[in-house]
PDB file of N, CA and C in Angstrom:
ATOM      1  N   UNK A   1      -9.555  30.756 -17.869  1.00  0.00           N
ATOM      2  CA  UNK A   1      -9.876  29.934 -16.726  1.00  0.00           C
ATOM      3  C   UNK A   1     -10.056  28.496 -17.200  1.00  0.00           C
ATOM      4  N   UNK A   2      -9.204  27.248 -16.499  1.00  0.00           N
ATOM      5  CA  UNK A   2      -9.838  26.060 -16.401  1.00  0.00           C
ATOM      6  C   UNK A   2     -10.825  25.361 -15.809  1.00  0.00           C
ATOM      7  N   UNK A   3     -11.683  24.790 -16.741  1.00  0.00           N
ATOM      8  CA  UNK A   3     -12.875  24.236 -16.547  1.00  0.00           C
ATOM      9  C   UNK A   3     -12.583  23.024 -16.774  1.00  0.00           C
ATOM     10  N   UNK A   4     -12.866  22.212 -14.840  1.00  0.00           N
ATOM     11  CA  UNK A   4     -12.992  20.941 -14.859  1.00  0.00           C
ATOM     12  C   UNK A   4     -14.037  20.260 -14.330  1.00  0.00           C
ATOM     13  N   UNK A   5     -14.346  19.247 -15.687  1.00  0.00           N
ATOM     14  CA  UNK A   5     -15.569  18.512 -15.070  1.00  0.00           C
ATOM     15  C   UNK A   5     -15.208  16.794 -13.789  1.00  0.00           C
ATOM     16  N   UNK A   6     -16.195  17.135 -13.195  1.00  0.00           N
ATOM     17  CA  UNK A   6     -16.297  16.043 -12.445  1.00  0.00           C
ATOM     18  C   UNK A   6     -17.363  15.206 -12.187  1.00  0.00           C
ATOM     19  N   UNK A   7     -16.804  13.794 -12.480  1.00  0.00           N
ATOM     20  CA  UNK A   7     -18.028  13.198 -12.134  1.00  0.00           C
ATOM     21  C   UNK A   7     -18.691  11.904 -11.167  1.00  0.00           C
ATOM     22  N   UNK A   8     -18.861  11.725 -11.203  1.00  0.00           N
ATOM     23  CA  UNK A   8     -19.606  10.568  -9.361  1.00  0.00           C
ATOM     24  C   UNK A   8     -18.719   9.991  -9.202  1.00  0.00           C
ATOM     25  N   UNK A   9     -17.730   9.298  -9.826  1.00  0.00           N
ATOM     26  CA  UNK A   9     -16.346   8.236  -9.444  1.00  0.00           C
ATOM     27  C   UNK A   9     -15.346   8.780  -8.702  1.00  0.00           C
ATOM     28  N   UNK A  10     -14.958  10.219  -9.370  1.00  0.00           N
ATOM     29  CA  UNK A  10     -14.006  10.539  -9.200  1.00  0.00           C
ATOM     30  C   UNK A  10     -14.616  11.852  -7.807  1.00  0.00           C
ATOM     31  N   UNK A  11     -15.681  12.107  -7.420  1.00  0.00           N
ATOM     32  CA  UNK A  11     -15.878  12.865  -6.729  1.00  0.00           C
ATOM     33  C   UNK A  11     -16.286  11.949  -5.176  1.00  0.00           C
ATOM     34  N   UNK A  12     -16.678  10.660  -5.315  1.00  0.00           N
ATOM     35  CA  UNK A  12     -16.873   9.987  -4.440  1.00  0.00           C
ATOM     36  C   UNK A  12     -15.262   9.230  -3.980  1.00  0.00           C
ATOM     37  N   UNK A  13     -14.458   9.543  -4.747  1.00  0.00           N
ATOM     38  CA  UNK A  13     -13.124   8.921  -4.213  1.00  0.00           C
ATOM     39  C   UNK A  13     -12.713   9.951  -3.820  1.00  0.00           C
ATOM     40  N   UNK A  14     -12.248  10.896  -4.054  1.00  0.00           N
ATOM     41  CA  UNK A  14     -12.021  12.366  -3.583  1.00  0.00           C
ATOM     42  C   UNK A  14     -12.310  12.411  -2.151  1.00  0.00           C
ATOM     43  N   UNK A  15     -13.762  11.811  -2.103  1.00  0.00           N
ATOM     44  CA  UNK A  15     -14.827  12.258  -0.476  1.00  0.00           C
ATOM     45  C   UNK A  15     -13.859  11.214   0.520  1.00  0.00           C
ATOM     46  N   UNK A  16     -14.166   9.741  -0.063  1.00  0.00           N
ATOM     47  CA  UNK A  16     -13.524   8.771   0.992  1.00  0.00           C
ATOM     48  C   UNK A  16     -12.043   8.781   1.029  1.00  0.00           C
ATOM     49  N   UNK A  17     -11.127   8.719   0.294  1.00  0.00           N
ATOM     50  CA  UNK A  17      -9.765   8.787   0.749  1.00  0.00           C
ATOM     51  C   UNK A  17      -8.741   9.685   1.191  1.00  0.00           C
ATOM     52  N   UNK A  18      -8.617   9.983   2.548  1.00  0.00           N
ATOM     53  CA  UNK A  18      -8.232  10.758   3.306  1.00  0.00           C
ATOM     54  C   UNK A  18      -6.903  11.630   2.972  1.00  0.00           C
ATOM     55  N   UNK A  19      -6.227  10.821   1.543  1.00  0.00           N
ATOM     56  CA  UNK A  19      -4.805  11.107   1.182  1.00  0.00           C
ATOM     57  C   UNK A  19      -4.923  12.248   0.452  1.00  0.00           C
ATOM     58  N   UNK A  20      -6.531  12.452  -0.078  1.00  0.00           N
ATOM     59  CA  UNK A  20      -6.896  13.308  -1.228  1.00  0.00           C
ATOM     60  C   UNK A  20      -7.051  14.578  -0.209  1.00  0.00           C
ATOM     61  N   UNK A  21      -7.184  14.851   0.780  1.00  0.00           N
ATOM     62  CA  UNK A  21      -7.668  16.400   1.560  1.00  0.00           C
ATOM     63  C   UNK A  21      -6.279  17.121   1.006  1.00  0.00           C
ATOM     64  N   UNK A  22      -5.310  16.642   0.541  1.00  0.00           N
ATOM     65  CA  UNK A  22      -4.225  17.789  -0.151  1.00  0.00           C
ATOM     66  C   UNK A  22      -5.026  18.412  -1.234  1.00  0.00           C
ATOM     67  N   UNK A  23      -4.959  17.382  -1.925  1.00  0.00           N
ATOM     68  CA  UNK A  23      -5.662  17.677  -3.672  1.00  0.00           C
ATOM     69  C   UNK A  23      -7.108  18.405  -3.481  1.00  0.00           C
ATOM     70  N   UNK A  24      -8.003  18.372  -2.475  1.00  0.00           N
ATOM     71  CA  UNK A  24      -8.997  18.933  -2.452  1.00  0.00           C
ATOM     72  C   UNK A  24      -8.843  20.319  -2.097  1.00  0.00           C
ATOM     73  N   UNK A  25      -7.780  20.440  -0.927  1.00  0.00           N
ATOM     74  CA  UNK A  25      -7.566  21.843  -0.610  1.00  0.00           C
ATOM     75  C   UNK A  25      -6.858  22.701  -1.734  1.00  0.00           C
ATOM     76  N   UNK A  26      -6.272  21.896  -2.467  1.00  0.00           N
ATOM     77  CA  UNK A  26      -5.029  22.739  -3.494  1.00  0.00           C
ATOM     78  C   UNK A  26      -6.610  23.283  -4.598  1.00  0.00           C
ATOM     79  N   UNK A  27      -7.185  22.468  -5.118  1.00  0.00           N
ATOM     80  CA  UNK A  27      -8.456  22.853  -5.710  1.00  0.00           C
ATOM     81  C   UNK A  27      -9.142  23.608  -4.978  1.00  0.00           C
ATOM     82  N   UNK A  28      -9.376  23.902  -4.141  1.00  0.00           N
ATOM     83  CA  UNK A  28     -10.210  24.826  -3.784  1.00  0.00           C
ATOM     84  C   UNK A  28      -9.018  26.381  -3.344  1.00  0.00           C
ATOM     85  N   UNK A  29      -8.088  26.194  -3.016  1.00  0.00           N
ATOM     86  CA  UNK A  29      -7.228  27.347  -3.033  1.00  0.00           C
ATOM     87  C   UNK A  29      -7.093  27.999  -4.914  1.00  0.00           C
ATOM     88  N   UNK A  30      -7.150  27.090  -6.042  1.00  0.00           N
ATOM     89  CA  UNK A  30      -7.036  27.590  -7.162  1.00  0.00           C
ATOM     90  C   UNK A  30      -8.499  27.995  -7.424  1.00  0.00           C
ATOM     91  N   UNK A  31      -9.328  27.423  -7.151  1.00  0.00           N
ATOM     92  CA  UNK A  31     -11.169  28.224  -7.482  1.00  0.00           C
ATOM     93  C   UNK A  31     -10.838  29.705  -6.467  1.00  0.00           C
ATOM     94  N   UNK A  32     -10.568  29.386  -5.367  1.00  0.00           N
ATOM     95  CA  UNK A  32     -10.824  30.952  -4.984  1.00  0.00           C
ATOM     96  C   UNK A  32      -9.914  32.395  -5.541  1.00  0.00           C
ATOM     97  N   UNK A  33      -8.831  31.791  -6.229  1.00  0.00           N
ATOM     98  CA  UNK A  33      -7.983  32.484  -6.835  1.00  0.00           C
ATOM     99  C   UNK A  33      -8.482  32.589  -8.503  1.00  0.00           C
ATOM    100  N   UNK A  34      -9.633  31.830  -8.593  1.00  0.00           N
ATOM    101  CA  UNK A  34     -10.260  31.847  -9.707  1.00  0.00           C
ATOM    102  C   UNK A  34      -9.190  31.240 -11.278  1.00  0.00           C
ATOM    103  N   UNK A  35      -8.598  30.109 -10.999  1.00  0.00           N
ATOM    104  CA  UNK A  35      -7.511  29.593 -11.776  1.00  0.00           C
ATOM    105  C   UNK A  35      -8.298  29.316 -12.365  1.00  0.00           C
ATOM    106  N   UNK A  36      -9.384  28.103 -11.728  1.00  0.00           N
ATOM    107  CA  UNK A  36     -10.492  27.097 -12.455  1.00  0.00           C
ATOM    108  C   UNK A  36     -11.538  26.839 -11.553  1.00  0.00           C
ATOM    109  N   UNK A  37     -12.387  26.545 -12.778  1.00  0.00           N
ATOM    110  CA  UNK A  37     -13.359  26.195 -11.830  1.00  0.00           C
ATOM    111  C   UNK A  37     -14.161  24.651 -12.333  1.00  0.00           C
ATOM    112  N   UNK A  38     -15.302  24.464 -11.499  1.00  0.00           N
ATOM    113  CA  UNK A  38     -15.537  22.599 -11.360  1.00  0.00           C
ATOM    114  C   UNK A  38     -17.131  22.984 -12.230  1.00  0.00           C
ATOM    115  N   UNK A  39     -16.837  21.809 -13.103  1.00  0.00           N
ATOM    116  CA  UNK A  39     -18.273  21.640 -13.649  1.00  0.00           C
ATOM    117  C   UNK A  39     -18.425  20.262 -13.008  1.00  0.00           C
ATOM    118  N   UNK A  40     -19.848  20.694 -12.502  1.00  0.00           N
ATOM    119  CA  UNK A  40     -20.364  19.275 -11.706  1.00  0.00           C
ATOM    120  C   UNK A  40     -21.222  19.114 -11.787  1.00  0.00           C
ATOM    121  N   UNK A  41     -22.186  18.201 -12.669  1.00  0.00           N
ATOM    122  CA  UNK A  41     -23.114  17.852 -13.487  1.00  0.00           C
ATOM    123  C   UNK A  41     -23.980  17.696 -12.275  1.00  0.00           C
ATOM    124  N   UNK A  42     -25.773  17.637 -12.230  1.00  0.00           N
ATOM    125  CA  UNK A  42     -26.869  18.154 -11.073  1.00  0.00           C
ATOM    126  C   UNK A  42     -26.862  16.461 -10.957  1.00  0.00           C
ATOM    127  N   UNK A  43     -26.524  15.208 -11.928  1.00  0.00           N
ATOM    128  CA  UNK A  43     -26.537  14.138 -11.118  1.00  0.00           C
ATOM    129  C   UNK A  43     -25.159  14.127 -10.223  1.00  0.00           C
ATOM    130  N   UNK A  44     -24.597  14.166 -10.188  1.00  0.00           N
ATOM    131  CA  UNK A  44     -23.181  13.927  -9.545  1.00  0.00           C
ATOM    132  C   UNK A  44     -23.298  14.717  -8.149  1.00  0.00           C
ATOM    133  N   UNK A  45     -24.316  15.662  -7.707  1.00  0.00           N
ATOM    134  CA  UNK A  45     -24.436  16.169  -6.962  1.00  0.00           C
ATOM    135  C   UNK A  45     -25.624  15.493  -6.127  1.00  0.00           C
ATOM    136  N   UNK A  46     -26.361  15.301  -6.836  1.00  0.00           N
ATOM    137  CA  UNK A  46     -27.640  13.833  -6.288  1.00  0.00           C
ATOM    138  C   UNK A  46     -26.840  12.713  -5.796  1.00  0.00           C
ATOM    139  N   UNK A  47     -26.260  12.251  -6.990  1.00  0.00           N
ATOM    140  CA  UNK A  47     -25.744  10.928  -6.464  1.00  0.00           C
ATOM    141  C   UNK A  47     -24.562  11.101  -5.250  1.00  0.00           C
ATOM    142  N   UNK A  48     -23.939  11.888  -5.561  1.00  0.00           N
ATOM    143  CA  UNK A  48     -23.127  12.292  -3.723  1.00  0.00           C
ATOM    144  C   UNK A  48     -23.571  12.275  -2.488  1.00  0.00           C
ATOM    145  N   UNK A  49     -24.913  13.425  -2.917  1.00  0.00           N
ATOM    146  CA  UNK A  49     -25.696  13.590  -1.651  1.00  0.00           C
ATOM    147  C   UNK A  49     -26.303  12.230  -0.831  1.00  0.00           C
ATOM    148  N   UNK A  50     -27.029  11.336  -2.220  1.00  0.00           N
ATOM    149  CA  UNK A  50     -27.433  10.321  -1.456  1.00  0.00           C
ATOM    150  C   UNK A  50     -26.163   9.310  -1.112  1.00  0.00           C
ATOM    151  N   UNK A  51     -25.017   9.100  -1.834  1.00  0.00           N
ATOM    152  CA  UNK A  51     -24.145   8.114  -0.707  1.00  0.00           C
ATOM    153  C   UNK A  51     -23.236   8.921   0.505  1.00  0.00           C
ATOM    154  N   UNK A  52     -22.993  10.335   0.533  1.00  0.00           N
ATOM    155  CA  UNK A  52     -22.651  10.743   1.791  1.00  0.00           C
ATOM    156  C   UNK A  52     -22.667  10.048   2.751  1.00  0.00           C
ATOM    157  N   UNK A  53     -23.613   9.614   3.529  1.00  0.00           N
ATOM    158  CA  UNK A  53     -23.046   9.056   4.633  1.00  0.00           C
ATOM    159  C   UNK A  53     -22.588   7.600   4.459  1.00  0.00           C
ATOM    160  N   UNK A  54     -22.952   6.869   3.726  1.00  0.00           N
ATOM    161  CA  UNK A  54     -21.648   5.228   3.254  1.00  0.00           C
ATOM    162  C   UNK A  54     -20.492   5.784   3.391  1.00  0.00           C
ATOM    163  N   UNK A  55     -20.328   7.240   2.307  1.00  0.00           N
ATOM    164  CA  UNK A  55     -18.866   7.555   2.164  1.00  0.00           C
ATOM    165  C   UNK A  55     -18.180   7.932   3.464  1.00  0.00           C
ATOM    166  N   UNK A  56     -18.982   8.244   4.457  1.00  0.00           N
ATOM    167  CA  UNK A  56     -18.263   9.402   5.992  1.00  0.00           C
ATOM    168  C   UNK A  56     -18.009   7.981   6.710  1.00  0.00           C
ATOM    169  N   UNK A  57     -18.778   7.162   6.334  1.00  0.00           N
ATOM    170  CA  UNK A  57     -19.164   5.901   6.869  1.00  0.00           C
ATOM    171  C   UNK A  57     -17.581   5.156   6.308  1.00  0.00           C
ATOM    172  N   UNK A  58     -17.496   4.859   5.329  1.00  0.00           N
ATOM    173  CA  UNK A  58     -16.003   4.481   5.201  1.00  0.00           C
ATOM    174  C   UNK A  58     -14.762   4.631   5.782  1.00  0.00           C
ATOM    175  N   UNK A  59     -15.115   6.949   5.416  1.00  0.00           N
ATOM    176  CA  UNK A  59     -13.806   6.948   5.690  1.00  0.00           C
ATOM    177  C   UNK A  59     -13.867   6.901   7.344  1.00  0.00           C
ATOM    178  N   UNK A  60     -14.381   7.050   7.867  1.00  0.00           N
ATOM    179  CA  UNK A  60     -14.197   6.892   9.294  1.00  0.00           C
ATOM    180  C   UNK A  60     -13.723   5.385   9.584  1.00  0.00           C
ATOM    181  N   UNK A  61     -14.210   4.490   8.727  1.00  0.00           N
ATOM    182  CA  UNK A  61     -13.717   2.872   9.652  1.00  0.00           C
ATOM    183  C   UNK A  61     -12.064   2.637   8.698  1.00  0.00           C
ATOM    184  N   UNK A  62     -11.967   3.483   7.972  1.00  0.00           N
ATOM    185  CA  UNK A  62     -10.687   3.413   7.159  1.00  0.00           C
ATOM    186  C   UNK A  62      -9.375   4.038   8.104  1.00  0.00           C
ATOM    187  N   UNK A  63      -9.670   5.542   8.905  1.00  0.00           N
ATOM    188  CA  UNK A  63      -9.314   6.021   9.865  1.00  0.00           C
ATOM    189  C   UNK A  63      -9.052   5.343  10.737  1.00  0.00           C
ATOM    190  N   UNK A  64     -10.108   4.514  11.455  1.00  0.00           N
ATOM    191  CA  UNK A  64      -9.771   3.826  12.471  1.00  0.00           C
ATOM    192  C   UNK A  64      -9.217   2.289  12.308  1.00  0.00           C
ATOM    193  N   UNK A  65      -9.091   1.677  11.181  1.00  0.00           N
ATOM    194  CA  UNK A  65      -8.289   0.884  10.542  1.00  0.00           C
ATOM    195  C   UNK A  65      -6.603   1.301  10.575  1.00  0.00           C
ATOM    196  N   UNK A  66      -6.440   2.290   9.979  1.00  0.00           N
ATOM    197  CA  UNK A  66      -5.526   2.648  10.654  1.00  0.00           C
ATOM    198  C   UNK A  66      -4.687   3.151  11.698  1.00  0.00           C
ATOM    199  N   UNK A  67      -5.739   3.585  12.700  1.00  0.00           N
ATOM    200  CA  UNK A  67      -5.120   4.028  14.194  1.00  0.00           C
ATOM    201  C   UNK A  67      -5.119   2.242  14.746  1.00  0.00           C
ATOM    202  N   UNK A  68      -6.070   1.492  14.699  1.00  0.00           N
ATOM    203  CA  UNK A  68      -5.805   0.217  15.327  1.00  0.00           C
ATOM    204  C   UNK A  68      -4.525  -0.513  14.461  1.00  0.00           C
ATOM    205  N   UNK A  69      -4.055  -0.178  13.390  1.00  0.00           N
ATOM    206  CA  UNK A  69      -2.924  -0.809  12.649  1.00  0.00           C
ATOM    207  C   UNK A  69      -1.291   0.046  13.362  1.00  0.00           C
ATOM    208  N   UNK A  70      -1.608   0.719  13.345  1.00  0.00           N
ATOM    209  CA  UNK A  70      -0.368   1.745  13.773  1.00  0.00           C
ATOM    210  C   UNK A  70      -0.093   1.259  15.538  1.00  0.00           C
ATOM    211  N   UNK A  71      -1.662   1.202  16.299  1.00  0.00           N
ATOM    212  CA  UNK A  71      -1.679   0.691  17.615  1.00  0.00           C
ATOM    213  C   UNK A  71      -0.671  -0.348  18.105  1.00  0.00           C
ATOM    214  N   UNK A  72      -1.015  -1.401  17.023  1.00  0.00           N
ATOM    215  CA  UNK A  72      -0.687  -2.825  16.936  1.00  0.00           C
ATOM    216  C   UNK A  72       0.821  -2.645  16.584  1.00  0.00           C
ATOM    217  N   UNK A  73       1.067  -2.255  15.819  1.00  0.00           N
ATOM    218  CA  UNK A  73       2.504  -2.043  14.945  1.00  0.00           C
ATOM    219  C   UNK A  73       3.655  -1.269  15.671  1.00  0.00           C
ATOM    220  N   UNK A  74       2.843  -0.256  16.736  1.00  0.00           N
ATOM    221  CA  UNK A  74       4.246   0.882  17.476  1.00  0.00           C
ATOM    222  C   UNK A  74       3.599   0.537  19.060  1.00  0.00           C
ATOM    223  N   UNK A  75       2.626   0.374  19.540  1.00  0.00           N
ATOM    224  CA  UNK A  75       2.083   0.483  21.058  1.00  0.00           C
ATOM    225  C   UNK A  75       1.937  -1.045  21.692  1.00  0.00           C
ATOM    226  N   UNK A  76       2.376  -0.666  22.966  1.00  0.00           N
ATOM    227  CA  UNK A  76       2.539  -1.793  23.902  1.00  0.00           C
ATOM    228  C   UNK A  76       1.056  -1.968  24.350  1.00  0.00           C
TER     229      UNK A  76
END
């Protein structure tokens, strides 16, 4: 089994950029198939918890950054 560690950078970019829900699902389809699994150190899980909502907070105005860009760009 592969053992991958993760840590606050790379788990807080993961959270906010919406391009990553592939890569998150493909990881979690290989943990349940037990390919690998995530070492995730008890700060990295603190420090997530407390920026969670900045991060939901992002990606949501990032989302809607892009529905008002696409608006502008294809809608009358």
């Amino acid at each position: 089994m592969l053992k991958l560690l993760i840590d606050t950078c790379v788990r807080l970019d993961l959270a906010k950029d919406h391009r990553q829900q592939v890569t998150l699902r493909y990881i979690e389809q290989l943990m349940e198939a037990g390919e690998i699994a995530l070492v995730v150190p008890i700060q990295v899980v603190n420090e997530f918890t407390r920026n969670r909502d900045r991060i939901i907070k992002q990606s949501l105005s990032s989302v809607f950054k892009r529905v008002k860009d696409t608006i502008r760009r294809f809608g009358d």
